[in-house]
Protein backbone atom coordinates (compact mmCIF):
# COMPACT_ATOMS: atom_id res chain seq x y z
CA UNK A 1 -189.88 95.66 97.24
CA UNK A 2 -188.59 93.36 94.65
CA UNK A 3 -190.88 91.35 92.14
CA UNK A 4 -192.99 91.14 95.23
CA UNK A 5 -190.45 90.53 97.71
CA UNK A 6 -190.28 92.16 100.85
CA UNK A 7 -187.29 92.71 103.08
CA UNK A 8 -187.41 91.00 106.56
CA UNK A 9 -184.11 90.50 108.10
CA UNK A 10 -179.92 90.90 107.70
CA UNK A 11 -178.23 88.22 106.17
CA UNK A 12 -176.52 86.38 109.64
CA UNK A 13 -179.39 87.69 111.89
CA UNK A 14 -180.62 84.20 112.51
CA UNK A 15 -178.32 81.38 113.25
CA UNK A 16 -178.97 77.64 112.19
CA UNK A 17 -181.83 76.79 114.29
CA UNK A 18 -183.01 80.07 114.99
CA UNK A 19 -186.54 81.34 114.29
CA UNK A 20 -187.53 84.86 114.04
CA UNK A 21 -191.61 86.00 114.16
CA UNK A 22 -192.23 88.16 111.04
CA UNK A 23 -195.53 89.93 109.77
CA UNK A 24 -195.80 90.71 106.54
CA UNK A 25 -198.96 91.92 104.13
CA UNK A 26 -200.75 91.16 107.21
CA UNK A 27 -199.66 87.33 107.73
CA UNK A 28 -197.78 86.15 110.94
CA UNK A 29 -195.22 84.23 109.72
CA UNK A 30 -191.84 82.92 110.90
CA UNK A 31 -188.80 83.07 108.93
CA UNK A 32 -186.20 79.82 110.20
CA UNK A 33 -182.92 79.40 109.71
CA UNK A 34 -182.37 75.53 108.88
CA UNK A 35 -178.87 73.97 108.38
CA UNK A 36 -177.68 77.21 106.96
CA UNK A 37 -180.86 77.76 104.53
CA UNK A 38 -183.59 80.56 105.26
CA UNK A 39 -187.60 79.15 105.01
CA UNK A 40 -190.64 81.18 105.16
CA UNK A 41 -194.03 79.55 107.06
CA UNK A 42 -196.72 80.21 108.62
CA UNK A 43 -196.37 81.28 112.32
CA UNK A 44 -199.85 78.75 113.59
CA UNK A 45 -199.68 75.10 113.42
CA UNK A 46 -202.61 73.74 111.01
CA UNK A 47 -203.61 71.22 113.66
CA UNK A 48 -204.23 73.26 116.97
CA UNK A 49 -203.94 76.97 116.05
CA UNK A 50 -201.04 77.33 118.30
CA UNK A 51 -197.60 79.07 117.95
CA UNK A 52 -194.87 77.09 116.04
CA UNK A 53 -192.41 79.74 117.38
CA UNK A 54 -192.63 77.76 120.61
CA UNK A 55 -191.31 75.05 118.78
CA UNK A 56 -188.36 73.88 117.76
CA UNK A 57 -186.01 73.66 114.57
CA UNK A 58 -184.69 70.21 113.95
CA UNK A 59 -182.94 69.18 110.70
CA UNK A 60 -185.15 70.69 107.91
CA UNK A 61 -188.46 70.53 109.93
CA UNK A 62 -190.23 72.89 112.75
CA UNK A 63 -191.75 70.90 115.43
CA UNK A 64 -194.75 71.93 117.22
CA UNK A 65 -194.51 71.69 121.14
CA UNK A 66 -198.20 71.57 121.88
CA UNK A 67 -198.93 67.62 119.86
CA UNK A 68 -194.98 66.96 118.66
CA UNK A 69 -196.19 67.26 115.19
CA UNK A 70 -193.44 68.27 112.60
CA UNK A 71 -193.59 69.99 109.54
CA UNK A 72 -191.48 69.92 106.55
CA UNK A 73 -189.87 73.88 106.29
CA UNK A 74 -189.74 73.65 102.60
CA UNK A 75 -192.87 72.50 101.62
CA UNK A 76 -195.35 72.86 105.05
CA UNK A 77 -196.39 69.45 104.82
CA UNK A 78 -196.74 67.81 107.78
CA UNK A 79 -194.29 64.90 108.94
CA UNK A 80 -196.22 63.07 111.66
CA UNK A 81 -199.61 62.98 113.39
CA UNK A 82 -201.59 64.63 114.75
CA UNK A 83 -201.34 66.90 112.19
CA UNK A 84 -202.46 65.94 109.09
CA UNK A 85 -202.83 69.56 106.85
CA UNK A 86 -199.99 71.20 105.96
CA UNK A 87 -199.24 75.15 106.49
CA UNK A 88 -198.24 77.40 103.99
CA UNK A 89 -194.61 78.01 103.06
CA UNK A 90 -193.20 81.22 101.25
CA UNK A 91 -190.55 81.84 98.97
CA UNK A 92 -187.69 83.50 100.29
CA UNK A 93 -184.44 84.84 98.62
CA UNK A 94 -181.02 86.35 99.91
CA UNK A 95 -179.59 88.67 97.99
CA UNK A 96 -177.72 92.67 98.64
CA UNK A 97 -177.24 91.18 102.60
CA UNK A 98 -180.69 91.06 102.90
CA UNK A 99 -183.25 87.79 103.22
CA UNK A 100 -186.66 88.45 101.29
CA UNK A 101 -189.73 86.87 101.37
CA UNK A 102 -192.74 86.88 98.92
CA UNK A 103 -196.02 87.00 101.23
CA UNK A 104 -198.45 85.96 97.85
């Protein structure tokens, strides 16, 4: 662990648009792979508890398949209704071939 970052995947496991589910420090979270950049979120969409993994990964933003709602990767605000609370987005780094995220 580095300054509270934990290890989670290879550098080039995930291609753009890719999502991989992750749990770490007890969260479910996805780690995405958007345009070439690596985000950290939550794994449950704020506005029906469901999976964002059965989403998809368009531009900079995950959709949710249950309502269509989209979420901004970098910040977890949401785009669109129905949603209207955001989910939680964690820092990630890439560094020694390895991506990181910091669960706190």
């Amino acid at each position: 662990m580095r300054e509270g970052f934990i290890a989670v995947a290879q550098v080039g496991e995930l291609k753009p648009a890719q999502m991989k589910r992750i749990e770490v420090a007890g969260k479910r979270l996805l780690l995405c792979n958007a345009e070439g950049e690596h985000f950290c979120v939550d794994e449950m969409c704020s506005h029906e508890d469901y999976s964002l993994y059965f989403g998809c990964i368009k531009g900079r933003s995950i959709k949710c398949s249950l309502h269509g709602s989209y979420f901004n990767l970098a910040t977890g605000q949401p785009e669109n209704e129905p949603a209207d609370c955001p989910i939680r987005s964690y820092p990630v780094k890439v560094e020694a071939g390895q991506v990181w995220v910091k669960p706190d």
